[in-house]
C-alpha atoms as a PDB file:
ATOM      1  CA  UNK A   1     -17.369 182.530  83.681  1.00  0.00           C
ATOM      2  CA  UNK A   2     -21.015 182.870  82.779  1.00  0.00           C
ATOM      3  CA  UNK A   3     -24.378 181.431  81.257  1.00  0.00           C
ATOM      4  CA  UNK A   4     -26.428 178.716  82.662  1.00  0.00           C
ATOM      5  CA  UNK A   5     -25.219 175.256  84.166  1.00  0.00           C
ATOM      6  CA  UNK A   6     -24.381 173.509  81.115  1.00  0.00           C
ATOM      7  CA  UNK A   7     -22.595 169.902  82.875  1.00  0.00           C
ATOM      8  CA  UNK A   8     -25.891 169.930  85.413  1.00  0.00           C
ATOM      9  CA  UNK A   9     -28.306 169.035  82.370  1.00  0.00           C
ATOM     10  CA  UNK A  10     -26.668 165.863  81.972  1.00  0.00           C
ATOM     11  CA  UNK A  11     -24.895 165.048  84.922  1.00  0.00           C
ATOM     12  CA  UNK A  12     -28.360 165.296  86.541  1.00  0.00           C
ATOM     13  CA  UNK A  13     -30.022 163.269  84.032  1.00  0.00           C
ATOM     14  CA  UNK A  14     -26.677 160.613  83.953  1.00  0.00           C
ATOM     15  CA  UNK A  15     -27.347 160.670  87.975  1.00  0.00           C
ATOM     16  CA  UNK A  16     -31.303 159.357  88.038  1.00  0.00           C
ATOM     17  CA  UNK A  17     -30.297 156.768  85.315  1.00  0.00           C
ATOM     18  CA  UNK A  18     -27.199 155.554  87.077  1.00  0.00           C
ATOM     19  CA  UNK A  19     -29.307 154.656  90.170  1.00  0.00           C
ATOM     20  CA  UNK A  20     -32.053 153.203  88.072  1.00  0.00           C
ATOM     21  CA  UNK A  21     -29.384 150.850  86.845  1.00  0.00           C
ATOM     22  CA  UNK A  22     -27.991 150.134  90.271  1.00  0.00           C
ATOM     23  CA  UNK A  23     -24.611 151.110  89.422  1.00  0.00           C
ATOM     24  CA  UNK A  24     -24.053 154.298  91.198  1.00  0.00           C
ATOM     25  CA  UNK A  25     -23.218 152.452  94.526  1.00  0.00           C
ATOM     26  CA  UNK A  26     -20.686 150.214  92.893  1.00  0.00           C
ATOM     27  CA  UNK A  27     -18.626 153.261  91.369  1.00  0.00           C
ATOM     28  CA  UNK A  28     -19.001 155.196  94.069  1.00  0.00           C
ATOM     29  CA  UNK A  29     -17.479 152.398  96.380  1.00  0.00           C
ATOM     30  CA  UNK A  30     -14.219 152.228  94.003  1.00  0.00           C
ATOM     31  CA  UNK A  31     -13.917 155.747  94.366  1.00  0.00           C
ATOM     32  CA  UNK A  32     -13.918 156.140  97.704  1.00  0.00           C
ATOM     33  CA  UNK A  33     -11.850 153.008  97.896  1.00  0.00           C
ATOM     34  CA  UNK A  34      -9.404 154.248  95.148  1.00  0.00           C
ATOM     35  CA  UNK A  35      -9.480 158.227  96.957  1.00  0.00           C
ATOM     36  CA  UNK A  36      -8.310 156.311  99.905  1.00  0.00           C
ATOM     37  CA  UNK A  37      -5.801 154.580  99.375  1.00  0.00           C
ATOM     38  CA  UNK A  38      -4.151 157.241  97.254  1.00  0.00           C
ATOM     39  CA  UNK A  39      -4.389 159.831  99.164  1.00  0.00           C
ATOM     40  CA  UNK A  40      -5.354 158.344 102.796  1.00  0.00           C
ATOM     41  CA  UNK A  41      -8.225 158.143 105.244  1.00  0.00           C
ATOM     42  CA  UNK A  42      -8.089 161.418 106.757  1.00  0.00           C
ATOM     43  CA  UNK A  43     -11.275 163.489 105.329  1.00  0.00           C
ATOM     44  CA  UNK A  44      -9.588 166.731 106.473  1.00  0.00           C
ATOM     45  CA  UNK A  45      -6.282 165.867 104.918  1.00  0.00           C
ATOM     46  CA  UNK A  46      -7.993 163.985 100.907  1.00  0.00           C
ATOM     47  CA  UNK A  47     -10.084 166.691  99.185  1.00  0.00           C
ATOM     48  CA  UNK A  48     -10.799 164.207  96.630  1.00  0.00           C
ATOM     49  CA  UNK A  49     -11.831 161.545  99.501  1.00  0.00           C
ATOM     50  CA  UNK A  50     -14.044 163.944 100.957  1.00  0.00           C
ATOM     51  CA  UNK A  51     -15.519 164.904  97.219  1.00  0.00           C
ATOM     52  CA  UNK A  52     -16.595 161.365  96.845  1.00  0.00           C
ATOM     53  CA  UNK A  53     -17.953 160.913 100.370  1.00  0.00           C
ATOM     54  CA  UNK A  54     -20.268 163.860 100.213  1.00  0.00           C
ATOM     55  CA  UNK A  55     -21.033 162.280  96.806  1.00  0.00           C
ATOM     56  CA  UNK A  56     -21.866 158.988  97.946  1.00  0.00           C
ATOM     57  CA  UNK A  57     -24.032 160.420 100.646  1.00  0.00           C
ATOM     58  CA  UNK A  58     -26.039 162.741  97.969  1.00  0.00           C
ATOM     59  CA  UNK A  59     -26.681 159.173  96.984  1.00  0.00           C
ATOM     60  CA  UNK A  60     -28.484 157.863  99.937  1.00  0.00           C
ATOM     61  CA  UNK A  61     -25.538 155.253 100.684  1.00  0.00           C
ATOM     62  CA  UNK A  62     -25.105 154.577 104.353  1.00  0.00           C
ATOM     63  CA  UNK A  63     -22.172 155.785 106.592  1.00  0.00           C
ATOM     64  CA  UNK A  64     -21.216 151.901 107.439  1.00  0.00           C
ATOM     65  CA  UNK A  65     -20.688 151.072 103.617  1.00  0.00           C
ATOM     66  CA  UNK A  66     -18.496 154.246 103.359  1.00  0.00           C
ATOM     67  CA  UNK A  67     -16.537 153.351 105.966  1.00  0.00           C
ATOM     68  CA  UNK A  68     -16.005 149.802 105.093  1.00  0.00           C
ATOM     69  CA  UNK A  69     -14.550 150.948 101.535  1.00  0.00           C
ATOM     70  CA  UNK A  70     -12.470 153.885 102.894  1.00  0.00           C
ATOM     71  CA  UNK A  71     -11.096 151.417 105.436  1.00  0.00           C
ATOM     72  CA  UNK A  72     -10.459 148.784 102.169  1.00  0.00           C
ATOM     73  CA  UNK A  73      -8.569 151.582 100.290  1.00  0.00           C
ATOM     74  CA  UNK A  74      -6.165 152.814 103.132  1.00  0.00           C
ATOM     75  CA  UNK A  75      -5.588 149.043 104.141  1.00  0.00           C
ATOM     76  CA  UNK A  76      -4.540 148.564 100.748  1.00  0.00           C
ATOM     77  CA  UNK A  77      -6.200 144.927 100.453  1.00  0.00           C
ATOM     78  CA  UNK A  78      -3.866 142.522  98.307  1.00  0.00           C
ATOM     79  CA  UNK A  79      -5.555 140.925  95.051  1.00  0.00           C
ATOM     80  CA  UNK A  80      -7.459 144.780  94.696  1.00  0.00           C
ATOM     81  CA  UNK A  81      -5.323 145.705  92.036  1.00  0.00           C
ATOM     82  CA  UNK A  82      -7.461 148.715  90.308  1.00  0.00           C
ATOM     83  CA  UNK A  83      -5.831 151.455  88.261  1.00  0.00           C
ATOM     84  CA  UNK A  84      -7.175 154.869  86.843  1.00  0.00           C
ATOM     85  CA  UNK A  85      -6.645 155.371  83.265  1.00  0.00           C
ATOM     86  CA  UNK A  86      -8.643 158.233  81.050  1.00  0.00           C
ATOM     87  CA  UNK A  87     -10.153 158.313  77.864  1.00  0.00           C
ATOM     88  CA  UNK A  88     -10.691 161.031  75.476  1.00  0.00           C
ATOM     89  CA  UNK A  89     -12.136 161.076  72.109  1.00  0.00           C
ATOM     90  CA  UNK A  90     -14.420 162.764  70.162  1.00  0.00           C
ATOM     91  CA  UNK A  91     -18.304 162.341  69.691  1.00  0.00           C
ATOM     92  CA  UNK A  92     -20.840 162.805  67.420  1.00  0.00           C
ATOM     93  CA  UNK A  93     -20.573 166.504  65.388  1.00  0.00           C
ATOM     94  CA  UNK A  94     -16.621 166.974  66.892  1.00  0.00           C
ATOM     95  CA  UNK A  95     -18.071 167.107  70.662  1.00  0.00           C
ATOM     96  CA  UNK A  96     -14.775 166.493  73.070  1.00  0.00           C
ATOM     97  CA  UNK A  97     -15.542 163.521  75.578  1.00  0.00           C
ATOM     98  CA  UNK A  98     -13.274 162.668  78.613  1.00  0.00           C
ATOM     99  CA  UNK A  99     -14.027 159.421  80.322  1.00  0.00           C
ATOM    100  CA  UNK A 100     -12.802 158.926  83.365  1.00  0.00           C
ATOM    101  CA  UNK A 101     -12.312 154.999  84.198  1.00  0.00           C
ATOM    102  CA  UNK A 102     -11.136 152.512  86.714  1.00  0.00           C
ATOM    103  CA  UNK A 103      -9.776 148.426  86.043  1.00  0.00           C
ATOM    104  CA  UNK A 104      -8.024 145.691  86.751  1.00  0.00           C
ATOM    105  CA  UNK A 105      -7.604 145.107  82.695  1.00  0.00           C
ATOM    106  CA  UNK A 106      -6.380 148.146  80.523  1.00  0.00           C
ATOM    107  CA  UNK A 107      -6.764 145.666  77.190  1.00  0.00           C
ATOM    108  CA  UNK A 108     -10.169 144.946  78.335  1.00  0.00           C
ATOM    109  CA  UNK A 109     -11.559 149.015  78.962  1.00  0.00           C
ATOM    110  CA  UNK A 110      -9.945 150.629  76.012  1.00  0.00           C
ATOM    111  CA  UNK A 111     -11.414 147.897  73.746  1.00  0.00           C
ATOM    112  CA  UNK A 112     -14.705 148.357  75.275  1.00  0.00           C
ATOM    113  CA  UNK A 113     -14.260 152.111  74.925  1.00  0.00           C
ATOM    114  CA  UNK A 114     -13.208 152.729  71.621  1.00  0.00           C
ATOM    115  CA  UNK A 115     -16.469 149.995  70.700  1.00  0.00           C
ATOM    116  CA  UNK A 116     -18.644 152.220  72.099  1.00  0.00           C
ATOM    117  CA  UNK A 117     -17.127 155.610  70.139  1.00  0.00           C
ATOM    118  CA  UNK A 118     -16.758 153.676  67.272  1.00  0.00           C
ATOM    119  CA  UNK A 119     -20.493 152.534  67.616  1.00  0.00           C
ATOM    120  CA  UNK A 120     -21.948 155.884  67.970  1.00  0.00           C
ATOM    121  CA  UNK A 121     -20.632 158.271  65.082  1.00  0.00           C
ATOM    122  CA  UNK A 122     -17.144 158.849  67.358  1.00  0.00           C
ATOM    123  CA  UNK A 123     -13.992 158.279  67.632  1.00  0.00           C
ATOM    124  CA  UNK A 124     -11.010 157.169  70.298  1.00  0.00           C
ATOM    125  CA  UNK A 125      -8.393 160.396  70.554  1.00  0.00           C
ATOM    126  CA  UNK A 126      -4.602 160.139  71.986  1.00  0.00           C
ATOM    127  CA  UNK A 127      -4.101 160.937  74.748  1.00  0.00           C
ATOM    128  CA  UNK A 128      -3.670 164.636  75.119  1.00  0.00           C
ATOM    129  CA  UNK A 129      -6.586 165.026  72.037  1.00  0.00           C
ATOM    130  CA  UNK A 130      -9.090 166.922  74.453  1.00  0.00           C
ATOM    131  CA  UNK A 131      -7.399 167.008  77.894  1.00  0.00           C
ATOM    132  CA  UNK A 132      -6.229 170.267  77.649  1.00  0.00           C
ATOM    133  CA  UNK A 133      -9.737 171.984  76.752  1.00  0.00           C
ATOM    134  CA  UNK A 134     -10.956 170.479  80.235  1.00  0.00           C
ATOM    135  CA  UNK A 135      -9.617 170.744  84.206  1.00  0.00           C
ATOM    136  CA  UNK A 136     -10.744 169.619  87.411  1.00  0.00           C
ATOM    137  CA  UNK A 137     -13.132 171.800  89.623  1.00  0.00           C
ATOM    138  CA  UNK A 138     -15.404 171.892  92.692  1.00  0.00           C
ATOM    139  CA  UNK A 139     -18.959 173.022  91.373  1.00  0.00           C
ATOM    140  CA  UNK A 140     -21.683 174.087  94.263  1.00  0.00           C
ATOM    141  CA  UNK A 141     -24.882 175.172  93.191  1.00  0.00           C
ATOM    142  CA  UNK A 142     -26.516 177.279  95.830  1.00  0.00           C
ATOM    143  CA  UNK A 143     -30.738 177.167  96.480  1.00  0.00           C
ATOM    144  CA  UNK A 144     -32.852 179.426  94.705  1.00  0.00           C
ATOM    145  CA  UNK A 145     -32.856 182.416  96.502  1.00  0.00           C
ATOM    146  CA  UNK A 146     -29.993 182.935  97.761  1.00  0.00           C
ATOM    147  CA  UNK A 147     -28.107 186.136  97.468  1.00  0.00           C
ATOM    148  CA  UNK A 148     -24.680 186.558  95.471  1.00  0.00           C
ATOM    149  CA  UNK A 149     -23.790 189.231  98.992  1.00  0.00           C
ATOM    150  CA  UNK A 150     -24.402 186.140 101.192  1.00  0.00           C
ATOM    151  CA  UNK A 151     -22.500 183.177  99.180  1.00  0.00           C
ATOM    152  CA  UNK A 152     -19.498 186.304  99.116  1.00  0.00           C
ATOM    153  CA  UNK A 153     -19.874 186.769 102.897  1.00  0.00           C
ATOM    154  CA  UNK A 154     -20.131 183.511 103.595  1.00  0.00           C
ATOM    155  CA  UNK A 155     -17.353 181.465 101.554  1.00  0.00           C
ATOM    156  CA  UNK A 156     -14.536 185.002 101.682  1.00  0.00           C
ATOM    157  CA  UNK A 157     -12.408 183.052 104.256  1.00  0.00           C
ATOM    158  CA  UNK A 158     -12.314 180.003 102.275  1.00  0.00           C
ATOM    159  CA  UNK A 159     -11.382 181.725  98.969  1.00  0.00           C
ATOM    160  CA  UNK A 160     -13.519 180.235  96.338  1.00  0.00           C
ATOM    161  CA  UNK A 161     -12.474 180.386  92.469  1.00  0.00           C
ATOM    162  CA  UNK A 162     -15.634 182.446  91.177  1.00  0.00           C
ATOM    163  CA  UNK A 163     -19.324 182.560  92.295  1.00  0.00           C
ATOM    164  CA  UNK A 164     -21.649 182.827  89.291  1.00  0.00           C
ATOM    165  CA  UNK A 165     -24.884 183.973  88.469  1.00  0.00           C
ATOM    166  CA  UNK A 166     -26.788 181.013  86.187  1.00  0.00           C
ATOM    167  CA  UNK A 167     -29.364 181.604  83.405  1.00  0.00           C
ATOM    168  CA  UNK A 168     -32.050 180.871  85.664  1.00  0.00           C
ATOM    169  CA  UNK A 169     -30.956 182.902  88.420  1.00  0.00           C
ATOM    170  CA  UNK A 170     -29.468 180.752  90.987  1.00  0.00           C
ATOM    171  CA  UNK A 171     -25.819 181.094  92.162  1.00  0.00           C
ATOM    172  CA  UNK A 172     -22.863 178.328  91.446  1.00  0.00           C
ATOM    173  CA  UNK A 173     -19.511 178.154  93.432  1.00  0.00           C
ATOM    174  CA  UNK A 174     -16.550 177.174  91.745  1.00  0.00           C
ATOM    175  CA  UNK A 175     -13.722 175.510  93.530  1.00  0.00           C
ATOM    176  CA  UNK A 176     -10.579 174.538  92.653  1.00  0.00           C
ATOM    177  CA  UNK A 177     -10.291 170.143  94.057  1.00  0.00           C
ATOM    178  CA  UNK A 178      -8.283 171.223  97.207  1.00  0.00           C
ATOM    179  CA  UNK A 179     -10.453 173.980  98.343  1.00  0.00           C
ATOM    180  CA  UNK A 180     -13.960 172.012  97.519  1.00  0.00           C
ATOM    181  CA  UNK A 181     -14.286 170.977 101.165  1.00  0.00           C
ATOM    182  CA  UNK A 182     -13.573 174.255 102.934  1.00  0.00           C
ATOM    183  CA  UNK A 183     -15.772 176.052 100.916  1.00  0.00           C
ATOM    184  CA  UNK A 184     -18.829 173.290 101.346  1.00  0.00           C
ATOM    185  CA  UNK A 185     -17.947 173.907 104.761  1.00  0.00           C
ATOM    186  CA  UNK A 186     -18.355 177.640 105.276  1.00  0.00           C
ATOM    187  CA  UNK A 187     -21.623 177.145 103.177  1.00  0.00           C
ATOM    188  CA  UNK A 188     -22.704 174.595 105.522  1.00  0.00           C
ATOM    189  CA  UNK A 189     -22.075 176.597 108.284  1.00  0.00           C
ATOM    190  CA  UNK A 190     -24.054 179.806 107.054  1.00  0.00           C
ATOM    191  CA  UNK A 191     -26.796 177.948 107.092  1.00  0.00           C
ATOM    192  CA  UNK A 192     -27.101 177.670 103.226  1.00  0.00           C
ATOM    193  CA  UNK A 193     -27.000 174.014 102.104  1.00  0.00           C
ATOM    194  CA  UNK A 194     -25.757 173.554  98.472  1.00  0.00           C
ATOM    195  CA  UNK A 195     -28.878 171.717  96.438  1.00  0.00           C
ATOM    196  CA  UNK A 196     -25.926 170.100  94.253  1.00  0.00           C
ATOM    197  CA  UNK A 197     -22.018 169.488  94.364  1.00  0.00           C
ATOM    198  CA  UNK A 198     -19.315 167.849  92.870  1.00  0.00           C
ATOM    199  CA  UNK A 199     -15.964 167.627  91.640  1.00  0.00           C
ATOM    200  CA  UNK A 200     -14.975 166.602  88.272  1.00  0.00           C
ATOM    201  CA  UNK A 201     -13.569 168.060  84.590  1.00  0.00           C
ATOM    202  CA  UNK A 202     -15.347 170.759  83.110  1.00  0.00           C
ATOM    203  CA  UNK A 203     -14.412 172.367  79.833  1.00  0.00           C
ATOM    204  CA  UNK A 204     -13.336 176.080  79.230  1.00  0.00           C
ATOM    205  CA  UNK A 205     -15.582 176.219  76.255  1.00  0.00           C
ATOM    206  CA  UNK A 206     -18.797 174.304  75.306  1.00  0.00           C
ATOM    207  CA  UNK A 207     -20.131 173.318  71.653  1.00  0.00           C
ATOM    208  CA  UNK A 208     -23.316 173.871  71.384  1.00  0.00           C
ATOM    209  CA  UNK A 209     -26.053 171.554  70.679  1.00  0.00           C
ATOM    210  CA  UNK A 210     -29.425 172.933  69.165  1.00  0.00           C
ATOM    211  CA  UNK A 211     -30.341 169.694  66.769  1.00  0.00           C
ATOM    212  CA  UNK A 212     -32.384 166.969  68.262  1.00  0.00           C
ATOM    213  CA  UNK A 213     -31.180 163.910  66.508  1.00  0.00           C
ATOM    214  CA  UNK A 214     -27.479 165.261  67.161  1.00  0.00           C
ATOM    215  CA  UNK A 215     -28.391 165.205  70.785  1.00  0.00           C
ATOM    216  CA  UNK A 216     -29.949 161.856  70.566  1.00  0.00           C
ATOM    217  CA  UNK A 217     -26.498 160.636  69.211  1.00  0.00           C
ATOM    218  CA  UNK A 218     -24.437 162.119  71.090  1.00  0.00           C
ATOM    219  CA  UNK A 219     -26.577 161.025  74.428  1.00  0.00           C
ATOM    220  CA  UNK A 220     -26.559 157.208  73.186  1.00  0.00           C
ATOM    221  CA  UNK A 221     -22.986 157.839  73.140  1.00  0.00           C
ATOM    222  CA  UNK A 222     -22.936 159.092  76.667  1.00  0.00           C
ATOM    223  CA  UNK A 223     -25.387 156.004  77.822  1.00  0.00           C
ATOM    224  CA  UNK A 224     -23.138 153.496  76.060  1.00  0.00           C
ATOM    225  CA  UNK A 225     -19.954 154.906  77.756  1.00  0.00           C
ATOM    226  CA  UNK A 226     -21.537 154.692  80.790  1.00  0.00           C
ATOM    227  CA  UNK A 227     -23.269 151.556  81.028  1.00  0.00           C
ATOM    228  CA  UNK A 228     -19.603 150.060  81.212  1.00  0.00           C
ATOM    229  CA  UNK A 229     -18.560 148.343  84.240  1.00  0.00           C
ATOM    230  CA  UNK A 230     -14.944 150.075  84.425  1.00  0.00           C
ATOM    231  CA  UNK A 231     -16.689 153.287  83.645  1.00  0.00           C
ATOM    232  CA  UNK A 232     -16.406 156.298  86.438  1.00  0.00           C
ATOM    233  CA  UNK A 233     -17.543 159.138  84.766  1.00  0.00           C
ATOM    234  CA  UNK A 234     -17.914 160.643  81.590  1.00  0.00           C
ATOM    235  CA  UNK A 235     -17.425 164.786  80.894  1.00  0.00           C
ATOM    236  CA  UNK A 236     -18.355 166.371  77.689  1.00  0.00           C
ATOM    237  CA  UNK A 237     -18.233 169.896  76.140  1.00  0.00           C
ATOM    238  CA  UNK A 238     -22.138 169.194  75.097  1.00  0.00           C
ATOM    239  CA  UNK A 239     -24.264 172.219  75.230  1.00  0.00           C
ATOM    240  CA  UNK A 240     -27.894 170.944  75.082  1.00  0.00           C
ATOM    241  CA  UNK A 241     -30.219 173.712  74.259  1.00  0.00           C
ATOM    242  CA  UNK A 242     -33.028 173.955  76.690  1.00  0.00           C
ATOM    243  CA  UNK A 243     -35.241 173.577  73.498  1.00  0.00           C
ATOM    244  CA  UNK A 244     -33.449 170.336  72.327  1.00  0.00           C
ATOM    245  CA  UNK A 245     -33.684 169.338  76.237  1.00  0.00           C
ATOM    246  CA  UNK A 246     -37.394 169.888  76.580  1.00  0.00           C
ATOM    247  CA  UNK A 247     -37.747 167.243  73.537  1.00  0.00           C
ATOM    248  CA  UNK A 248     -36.106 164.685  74.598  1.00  0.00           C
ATOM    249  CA  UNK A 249     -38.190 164.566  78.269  1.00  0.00           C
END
């Protein structure tokens, strides 16, 4: 693995607009409610619980309202019937999106879905269209300055996937789900505090995007997508160019 942090681009930028909107605390809540209750309330024993808790703290939400939802999900309140279904398709110029969603209505989400592809110069796959070109990952990037010898020393034990070497020179950590937390750990612990993390679907390959008004389409896309309630998250192959990035600040 190589080249700069393509997802951070727009995961970053999806991140600051989320909680502008005042819906980051709402998903985050059903995904530490749905983590829960799938896999338990034991941090050490639910990588993905722990994932979304160090996610929901990222996001400034307090360790009272993360309880209350984790204690929600592992109660397993009656009349809290949500259910994870995915979404793939394809978006403006063949780009392969995956979005990740949560409801209580399956009818209601895929119509609301396939509006929004339809809407923006896409289209609603099978499923199976684009899963395979993406898989699930812990992603840590490390502050500027640190050395690839001390990220090596200091996350050995906990056996991350790869540790690579971004366009701008800082260091990324890539995880596989079940070995996110360990390796956040030993970081922790080293005394080097990741500036970002998170688990989620990245792609093996990415399509790059060097046209402005592609970008523009395929981000309204994006916005649409994730403006819906039932909504999680939404992963793309997109390559933004830093030059088609600098345009659309």
């Amino acid at each position: 693995m190589a080249g700069h942090s393509k997802w951070a681009n727009i995961k970053h930028r999806k991140a600051a607009q989320d909680a502008k909107r005042g819906k980051i605390f709402s998903k985050l809540i059903r995904e530490l409610t749905v983590a829960s209750r799938q896999g338990g309330g034991e941090v050490a024993d639910n990588p993905r619980l722990r994932a979304a808790i160090d996610k929901a703290l990222s996001n400034n939400m307090t360790k009272d309202t993360i309880q209350r939802a984790i204690e929600r999900g592992a109660g397993n309140n009656d009349g809290d019937e949500m259910e994870e279904t995915v979404y793939e398709g394809y978006g403006p110029e063949g780009v392969a999106v995956m979005v990740e969603c949560m409801t209580d209505n399956r009818n209601r989400t895929v119509s609301e879905v396939r509006h929004a592809f339809n809407k923006n110069g896409g289209n609603l796959g099978t499923s199976g269209s684009v899963a395979f070109m993406f898989h699930k990952q812990g992603r840590l990037t490390l502050p500027e300055g640190t050395s690839e010898e001390a990220a090596m020393e200091a996350t050995l034990a906990a056996e991350p996937e790869d540790i690579v070497t971004q366009d701008d020179g800082t260091l990324e950590i890539v995880t596989s789900v079940e070995g996110f937390g360990a390796v956040k750990d030993a970081l922790v612990e080293a005394g080097i505090e990741p500036s970002a993390s998170d688990v989620g679907s990245y792609p093996d390959n990415y399509s790059p995007i060097d046209d402005v008004d592609t970008a523009r389409k395929v981000l309204k896309l994006f916005d649409m997508l994730e403006d819906l309630d039932d909504v999680q998250n939404v992963y793309s192959n997109a390559d933004f160019s830093d030059a088609v990035m600098a345009e659309l600040e």
